[in-house]
C-alpha atoms as a PDB file:
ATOM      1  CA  UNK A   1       5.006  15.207 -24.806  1.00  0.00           C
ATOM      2  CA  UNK A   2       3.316  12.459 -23.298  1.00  0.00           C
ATOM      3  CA  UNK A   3       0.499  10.393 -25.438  1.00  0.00           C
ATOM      4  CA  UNK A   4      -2.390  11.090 -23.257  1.00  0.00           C
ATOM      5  CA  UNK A   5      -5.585   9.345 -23.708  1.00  0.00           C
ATOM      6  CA  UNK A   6      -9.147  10.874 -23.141  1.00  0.00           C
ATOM      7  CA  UNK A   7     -12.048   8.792 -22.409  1.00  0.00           C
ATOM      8  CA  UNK A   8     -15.027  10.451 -25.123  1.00  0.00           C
ATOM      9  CA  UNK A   9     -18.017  10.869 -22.293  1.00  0.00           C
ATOM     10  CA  UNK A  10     -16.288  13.977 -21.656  1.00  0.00           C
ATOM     11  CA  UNK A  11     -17.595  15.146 -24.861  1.00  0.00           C
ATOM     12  CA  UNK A  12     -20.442  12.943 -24.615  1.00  0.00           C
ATOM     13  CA  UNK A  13     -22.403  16.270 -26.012  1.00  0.00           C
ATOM     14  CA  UNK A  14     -21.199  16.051 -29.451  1.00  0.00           C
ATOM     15  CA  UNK A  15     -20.140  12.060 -29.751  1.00  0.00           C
ATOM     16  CA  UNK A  16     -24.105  10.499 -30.090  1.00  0.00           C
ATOM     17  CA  UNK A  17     -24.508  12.829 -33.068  1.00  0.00           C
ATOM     18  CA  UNK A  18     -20.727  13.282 -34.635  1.00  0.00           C
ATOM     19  CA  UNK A  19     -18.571  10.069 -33.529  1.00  0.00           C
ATOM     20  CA  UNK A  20     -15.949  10.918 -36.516  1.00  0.00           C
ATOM     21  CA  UNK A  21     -16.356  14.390 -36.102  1.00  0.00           C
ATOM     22  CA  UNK A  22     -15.677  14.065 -32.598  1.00  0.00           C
ATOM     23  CA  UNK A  23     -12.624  12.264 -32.801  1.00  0.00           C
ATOM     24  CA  UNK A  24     -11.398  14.733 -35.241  1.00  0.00           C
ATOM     25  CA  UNK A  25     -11.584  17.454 -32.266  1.00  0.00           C
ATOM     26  CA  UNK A  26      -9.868  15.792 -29.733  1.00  0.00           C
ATOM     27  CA  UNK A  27      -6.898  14.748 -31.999  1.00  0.00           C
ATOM     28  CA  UNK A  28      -6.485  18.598 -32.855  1.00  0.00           C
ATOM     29  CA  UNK A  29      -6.184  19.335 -29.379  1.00  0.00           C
ATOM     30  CA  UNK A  30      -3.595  16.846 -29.210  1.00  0.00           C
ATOM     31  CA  UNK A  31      -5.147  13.840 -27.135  1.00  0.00           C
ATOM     32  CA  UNK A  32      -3.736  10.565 -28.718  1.00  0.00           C
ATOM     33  CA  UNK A  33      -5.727   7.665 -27.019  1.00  0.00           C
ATOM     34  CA  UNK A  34      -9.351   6.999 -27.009  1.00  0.00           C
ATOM     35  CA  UNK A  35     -11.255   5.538 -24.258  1.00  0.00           C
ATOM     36  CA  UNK A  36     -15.085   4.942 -26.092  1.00  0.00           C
ATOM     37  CA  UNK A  37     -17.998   5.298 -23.838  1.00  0.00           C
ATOM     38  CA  UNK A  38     -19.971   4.013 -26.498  1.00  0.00           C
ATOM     39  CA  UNK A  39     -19.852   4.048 -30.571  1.00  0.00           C
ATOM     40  CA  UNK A  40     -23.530   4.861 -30.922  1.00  0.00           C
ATOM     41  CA  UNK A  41     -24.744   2.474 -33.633  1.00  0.00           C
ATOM     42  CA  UNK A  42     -21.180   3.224 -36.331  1.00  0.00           C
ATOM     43  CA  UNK A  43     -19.610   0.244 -37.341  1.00  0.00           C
ATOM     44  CA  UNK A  44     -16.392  -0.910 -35.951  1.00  0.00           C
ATOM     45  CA  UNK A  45     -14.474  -1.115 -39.741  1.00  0.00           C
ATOM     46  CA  UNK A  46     -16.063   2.899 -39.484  1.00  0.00           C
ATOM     47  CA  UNK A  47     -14.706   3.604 -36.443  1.00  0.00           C
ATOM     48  CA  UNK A  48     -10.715   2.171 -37.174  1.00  0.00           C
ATOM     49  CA  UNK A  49     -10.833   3.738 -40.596  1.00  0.00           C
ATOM     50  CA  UNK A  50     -11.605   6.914 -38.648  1.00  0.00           C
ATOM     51  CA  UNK A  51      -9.109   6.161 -35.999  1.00  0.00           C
ATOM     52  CA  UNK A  52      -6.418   5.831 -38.336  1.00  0.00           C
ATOM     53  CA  UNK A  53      -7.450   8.983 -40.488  1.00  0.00           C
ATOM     54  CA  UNK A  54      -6.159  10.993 -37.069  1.00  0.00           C
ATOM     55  CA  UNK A  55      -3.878   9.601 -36.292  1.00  0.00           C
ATOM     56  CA  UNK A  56      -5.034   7.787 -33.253  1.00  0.00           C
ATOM     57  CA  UNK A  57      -5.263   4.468 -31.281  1.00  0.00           C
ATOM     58  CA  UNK A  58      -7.413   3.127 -28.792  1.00  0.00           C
ATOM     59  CA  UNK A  59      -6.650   2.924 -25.080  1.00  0.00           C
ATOM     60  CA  UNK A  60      -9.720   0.916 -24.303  1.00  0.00           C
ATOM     61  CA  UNK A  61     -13.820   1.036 -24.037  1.00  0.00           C
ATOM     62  CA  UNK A  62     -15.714   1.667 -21.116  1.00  0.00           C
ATOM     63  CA  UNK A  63     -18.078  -1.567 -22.069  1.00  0.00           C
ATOM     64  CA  UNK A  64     -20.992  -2.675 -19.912  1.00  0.00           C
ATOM     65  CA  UNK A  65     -21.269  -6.238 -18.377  1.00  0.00           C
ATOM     66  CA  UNK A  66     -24.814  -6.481 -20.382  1.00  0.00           C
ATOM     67  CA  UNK A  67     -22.715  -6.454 -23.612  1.00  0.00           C
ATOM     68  CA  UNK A  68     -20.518  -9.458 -22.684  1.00  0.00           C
ATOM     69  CA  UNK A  69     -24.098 -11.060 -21.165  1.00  0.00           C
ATOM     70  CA  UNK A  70     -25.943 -10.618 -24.759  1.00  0.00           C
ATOM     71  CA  UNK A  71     -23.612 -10.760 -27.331  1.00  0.00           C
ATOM     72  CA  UNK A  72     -19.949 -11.819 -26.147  1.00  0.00           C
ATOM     73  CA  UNK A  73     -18.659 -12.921 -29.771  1.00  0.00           C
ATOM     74  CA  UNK A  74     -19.851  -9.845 -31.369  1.00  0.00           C
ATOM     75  CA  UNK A  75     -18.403  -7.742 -28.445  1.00  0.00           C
ATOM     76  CA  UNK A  76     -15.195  -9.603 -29.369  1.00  0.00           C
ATOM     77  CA  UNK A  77     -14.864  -8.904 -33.001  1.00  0.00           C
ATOM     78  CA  UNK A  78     -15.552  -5.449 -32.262  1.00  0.00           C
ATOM     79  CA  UNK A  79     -12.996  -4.368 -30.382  1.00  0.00           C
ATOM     80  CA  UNK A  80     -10.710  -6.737 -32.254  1.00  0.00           C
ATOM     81  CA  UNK A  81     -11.664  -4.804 -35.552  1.00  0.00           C
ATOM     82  CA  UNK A  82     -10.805  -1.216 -33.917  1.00  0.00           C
ATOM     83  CA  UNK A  83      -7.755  -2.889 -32.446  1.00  0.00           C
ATOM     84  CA  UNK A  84      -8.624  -2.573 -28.870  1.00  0.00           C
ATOM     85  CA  UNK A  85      -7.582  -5.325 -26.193  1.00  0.00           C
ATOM     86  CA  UNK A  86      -8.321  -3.630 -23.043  1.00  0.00           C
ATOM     87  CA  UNK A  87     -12.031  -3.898 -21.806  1.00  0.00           C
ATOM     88  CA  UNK A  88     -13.157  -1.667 -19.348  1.00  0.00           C
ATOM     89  CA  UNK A  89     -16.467  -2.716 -17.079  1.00  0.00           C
ATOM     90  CA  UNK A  90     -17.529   1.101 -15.746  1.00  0.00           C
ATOM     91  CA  UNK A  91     -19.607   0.112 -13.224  1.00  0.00           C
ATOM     92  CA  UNK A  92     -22.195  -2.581 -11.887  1.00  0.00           C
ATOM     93  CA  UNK A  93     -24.518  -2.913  -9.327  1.00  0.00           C
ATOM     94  CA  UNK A  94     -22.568  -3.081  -6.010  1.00  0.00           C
ATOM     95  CA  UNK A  95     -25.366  -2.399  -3.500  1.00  0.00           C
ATOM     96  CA  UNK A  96     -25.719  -5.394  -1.259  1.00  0.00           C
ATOM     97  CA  UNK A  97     -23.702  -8.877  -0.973  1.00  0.00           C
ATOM     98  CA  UNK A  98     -25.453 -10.550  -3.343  1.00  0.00           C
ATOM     99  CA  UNK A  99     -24.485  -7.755  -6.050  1.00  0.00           C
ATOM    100  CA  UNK A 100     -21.509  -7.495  -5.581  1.00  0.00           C
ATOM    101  CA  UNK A 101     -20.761 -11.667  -5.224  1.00  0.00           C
ATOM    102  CA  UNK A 102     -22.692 -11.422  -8.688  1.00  0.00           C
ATOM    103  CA  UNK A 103     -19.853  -9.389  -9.972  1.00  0.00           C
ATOM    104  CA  UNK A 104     -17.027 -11.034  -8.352  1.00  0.00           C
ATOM    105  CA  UNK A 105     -18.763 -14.261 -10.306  1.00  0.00           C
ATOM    106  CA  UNK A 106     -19.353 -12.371 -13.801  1.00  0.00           C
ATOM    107  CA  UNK A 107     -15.977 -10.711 -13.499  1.00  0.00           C
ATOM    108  CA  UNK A 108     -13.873 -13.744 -13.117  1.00  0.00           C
ATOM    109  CA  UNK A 109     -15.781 -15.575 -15.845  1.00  0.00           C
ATOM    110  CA  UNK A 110     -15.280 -12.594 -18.719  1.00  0.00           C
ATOM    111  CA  UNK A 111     -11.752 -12.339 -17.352  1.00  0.00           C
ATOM    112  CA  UNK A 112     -10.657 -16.035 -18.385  1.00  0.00           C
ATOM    113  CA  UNK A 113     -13.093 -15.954 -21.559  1.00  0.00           C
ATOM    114  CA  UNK A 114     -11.339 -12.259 -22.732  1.00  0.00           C
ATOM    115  CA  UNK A 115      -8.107 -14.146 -22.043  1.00  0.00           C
ATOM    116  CA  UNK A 116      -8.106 -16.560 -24.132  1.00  0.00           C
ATOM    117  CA  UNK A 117      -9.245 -13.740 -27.056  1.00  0.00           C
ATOM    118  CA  UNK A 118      -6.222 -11.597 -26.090  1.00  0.00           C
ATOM    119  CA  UNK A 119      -8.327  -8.784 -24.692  1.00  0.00           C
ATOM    120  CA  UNK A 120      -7.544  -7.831 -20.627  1.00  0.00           C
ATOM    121  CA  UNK A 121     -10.326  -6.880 -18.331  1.00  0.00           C
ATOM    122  CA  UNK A 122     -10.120  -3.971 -15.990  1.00  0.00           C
ATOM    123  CA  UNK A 123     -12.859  -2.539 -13.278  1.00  0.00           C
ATOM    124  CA  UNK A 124     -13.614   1.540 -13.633  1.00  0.00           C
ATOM    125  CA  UNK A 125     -14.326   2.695  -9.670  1.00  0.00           C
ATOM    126  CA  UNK A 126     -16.680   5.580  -8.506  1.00  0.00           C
ATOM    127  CA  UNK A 127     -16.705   6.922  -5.176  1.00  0.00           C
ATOM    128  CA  UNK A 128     -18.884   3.846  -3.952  1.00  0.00           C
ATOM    129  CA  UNK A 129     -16.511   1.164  -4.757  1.00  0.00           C
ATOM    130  CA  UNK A 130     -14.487   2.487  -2.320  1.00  0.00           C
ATOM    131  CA  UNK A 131     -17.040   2.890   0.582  1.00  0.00           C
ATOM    132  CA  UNK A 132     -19.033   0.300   2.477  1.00  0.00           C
ATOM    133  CA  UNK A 133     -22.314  -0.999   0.854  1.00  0.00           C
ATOM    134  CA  UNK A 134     -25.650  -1.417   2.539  1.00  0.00           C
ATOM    135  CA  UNK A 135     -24.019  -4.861   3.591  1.00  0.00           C
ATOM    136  CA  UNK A 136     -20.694  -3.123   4.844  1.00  0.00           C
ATOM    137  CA  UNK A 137     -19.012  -4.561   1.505  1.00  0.00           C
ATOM    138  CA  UNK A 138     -16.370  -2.721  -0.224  1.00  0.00           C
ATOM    139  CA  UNK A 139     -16.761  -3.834  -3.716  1.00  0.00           C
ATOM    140  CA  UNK A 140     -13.125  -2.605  -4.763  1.00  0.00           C
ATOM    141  CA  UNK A 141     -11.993  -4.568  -2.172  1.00  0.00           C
ATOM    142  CA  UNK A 142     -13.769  -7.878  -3.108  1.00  0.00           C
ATOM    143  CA  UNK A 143     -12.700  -7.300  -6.846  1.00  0.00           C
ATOM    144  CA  UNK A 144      -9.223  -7.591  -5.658  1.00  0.00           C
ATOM    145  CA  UNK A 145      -9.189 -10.323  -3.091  1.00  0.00           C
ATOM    146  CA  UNK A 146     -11.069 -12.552  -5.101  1.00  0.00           C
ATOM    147  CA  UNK A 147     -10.452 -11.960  -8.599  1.00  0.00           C
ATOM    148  CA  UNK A 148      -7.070 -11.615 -11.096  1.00  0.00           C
ATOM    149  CA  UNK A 149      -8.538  -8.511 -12.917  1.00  0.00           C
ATOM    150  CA  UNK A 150      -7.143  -5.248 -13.600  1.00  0.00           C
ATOM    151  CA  UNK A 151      -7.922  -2.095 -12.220  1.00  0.00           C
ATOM    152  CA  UNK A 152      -8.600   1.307 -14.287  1.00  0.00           C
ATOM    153  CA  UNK A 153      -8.632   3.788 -10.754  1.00  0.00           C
ATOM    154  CA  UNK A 154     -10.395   6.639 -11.122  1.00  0.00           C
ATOM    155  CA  UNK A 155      -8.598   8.841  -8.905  1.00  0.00           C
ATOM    156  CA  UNK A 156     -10.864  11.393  -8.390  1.00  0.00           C
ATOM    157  CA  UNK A 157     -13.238   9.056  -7.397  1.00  0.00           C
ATOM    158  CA  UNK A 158     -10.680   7.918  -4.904  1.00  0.00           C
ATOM    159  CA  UNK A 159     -10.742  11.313  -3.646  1.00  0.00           C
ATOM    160  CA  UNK A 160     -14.332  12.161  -3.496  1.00  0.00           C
ATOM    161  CA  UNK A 161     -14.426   8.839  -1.074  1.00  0.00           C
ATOM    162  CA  UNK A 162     -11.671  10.560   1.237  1.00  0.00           C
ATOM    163  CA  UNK A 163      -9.056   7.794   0.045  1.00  0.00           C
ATOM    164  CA  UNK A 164      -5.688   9.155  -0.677  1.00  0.00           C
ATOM    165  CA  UNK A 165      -5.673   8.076  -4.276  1.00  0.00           C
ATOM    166  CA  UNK A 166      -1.836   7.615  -4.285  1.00  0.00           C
ATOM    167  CA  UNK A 167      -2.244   5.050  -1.530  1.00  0.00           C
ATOM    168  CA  UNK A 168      -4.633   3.772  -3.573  1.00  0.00           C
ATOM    169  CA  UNK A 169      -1.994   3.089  -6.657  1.00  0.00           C
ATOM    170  CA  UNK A 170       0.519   1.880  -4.497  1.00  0.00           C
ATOM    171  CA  UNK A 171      -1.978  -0.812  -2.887  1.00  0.00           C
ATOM    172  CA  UNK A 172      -3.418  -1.933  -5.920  1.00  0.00           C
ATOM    173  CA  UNK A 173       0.128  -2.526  -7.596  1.00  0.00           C
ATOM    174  CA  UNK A 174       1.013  -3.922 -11.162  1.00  0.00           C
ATOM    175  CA  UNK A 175      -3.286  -4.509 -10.681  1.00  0.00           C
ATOM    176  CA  UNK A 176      -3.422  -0.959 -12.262  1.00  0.00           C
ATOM    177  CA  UNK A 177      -2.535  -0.543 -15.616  1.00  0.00           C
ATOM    178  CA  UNK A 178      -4.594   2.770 -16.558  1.00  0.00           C
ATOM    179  CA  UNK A 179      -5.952   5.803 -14.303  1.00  0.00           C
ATOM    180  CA  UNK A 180      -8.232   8.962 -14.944  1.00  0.00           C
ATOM    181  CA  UNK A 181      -6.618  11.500 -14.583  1.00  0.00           C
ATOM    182  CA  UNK A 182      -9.637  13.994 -13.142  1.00  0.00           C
ATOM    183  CA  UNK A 183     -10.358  17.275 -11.524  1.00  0.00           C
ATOM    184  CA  UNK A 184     -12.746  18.532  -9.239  1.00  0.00           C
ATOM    185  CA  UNK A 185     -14.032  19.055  -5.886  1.00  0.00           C
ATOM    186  CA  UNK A 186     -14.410  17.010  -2.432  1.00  0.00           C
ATOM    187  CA  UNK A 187     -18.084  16.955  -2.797  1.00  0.00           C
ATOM    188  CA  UNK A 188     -18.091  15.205  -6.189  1.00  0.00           C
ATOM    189  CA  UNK A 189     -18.426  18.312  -8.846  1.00  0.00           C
ATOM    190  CA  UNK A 190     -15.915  17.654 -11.201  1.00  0.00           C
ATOM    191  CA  UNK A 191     -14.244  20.765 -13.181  1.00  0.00           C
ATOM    192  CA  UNK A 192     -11.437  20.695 -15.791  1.00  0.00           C
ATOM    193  CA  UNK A 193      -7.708  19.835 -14.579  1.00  0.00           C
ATOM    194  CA  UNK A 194      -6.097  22.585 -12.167  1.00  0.00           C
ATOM    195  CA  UNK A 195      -9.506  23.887 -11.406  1.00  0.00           C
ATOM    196  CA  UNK A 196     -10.329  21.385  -8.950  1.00  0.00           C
ATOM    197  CA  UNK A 197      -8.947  20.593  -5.369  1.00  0.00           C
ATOM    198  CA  UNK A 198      -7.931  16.860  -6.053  1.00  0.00           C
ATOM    199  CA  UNK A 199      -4.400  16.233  -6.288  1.00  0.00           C
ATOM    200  CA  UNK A 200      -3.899  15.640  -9.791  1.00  0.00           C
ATOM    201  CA  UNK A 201      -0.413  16.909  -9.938  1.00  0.00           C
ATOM    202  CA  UNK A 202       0.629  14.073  -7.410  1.00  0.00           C
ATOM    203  CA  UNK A 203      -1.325  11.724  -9.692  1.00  0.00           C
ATOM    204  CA  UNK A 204       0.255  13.030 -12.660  1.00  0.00           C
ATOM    205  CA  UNK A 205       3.660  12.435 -11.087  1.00  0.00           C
ATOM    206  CA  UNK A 206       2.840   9.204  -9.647  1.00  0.00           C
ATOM    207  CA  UNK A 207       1.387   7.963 -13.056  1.00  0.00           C
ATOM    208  CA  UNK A 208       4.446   9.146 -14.896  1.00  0.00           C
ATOM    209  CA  UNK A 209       6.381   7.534 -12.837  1.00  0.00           C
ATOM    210  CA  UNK A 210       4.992   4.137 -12.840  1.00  0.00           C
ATOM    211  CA  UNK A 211       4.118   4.322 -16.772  1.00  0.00           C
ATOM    212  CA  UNK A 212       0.269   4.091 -16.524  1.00  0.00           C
ATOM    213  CA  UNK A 213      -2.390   4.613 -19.168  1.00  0.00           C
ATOM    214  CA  UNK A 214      -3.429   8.237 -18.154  1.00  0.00           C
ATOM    215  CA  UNK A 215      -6.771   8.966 -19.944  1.00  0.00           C
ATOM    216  CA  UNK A 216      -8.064  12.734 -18.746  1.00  0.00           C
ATOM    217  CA  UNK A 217     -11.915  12.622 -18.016  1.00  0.00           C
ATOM    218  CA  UNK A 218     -13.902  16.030 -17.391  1.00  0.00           C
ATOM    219  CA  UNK A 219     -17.213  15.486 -16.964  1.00  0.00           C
ATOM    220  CA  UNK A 220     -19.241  18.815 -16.400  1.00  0.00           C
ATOM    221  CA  UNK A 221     -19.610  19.911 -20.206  1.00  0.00           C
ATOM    222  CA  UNK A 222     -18.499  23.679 -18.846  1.00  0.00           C
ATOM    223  CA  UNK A 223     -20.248  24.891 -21.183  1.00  0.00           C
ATOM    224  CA  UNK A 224     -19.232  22.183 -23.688  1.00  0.00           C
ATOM    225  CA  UNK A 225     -16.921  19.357 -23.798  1.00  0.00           C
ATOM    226  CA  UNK A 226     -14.779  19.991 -25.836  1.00  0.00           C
ATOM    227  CA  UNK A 227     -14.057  23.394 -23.798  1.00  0.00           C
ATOM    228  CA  UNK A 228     -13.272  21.245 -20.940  1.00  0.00           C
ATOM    229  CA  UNK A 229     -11.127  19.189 -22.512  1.00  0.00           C
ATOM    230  CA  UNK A 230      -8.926  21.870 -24.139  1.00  0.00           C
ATOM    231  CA  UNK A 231      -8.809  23.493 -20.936  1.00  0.00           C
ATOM    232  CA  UNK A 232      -7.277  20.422 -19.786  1.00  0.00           C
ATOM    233  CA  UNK A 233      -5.224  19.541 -22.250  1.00  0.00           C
ATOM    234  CA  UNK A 234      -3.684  23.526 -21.860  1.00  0.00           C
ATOM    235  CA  UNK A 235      -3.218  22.520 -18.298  1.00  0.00           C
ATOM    236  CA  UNK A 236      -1.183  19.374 -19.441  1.00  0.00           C
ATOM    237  CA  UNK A 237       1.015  20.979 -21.540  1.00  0.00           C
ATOM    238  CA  UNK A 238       2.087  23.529 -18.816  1.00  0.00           C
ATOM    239  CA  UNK A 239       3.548  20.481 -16.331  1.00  0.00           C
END
C-alpha cells in the first residue's frame, strides 16, 4: 500500500497535550509520514526518538515565516535533528501588494539560506492564494513567477476557489513535490475523504501517477480527529 503521510492539525485535538501519544495513533492506523503543525514545546532529540519508536519518518513541517525571522539556526537544527528537509511556510499575509511583495522577498531569501542547509522550501495554499487580493494580486501566482520555490497544493483549497485542482498540478509542474489530499465541500466545510464533493479520486490518481508526497488532511475533528482520520485512512485502503 502506498506510504501516505498525514499532516497532525488534523488531530490537532489530542497533539498540544499527547505529541508521542499522538503519533502512536496515527501509525496504528497505518499513516507513515508526518507533516508537524507544531511540536508544542518537546524537544526535537524527543520527537525522532519517538518517530523512530513507530516506525515513522517525517514528510515535512508546516513552519511559520516568524520562526525563520526569530530564530533561523535553531529552526535549522531542529528539523535537521528529526531528519526533516522539507519546510513548509502554511500561510502569510497576502492581502494587498505590499504583502504579498513582502513574501515574494522573505520567500526567496529562506529559499537560498535553506539551500545551502539541505532543507527545500515549499508554499501551503488556501483558497485565497488562488483568488485576487484587495490589489487584484494572486499571491500563488506571484510565488511562481518570481520565485524558485516549491509548491505543497492543497487541492481542496484549489477547489473551494473554483480552480480545477488537476489543472492546477499540471501548471505548477516538477514546482509540486507534495499535495493534501482533502475532502469536503464547495463552500469550504471540509469532511473526511469520500464524504466530500471535491475530486479526490482524480487527485489521488493524478498524485499516484506523478509520485507526489500525498499527506491526507481532515480538518473538522468529526467528533474527534483521530475519527476523521481513520475514516480516511478506511477510505484509502478501499482505492
Amino acid at each position: 500500500m502506498t506510504n501516505y503521510g498525514l499532516q497532525l492539525y488534523s488531530i490537532r485535538d489530542i497533539t498540544e497535550n499527547d505529541l508521542k501519544g499522538s503519533l502512536k495513533k496515527v501509525a496504528e492506523l497505518g499513516y507513515k509520514k508526518m507533516e508537524f503543525a507544531g511540536f508544542f514545546g518537546n524537544s526535537a532529540e524527543s520527537v525522532k526518538n519517538w518517530l523512530d519508536e513507530y516506525h515513522l519518518t517525517v514528510s515535512g513541517t508546516h513552519t511559520g515565516l516568524s520562526a525563520l525571522d526569530n530564530d533561523f539556526e535553531e529552526t535549522v537544527k531542529y528539523h535537521k535533528t528529526i531528519g526533516c528537509y522539507d519546510l513548509i511556510v502554511p500561510s502569510a499575509p497576502i492581502a494587498t501588494k505590499v504583502e504579498v511583495d513582502t513574501l515574494v522577498d522573505k520567500m526567496n531569501k529562506y529559499d537560498e539560506l535553506l539551500k545551502k542547509e539541505g532543507i527545500r522550501l515549499h508554499y501551503h495554499n488556501h483558497h485565497r492564494e488562488f483568488m485576487p487580493n484587495n490589489d487584484g494580486i494572486i499571491a500563488n501566482e506571484e510565488l511562481l513567477n518570481r520565485t524558485n520555490i516549491l509548491f505543497e497544493i492543497d487541492t481542496y483549497w484549489a477547489y473551494v476557489a473554483k480552480i480545477n485542482p488537476i489543472e492546477v498540478l499540471d501548471r505548477y509542474g516538477k514546482r509540486v513535490k507534495f499535495i493534501h489530499l482533502k475532502d469536503g465541500f464547495a463552500d469550504g466545510k471540509g469532511t473526511s475523504l469520500g464524504q466530500g464533493t471535491a475530486p479526490v479520486k482524480a487527485v489521488l490518481k493524478k498524485a499516484l501517477i506523478e509520485g507526489y508526497g500525498i499527506i491526507v488532511e481532515s480538518e473538522s475533528l468529526d467528533p474527534t480527529g483521530i475519527e476523521e482520520v481513520s475514516r480516511c485512512m478506511d477510505f484509502l485502503k478501499q482505492q
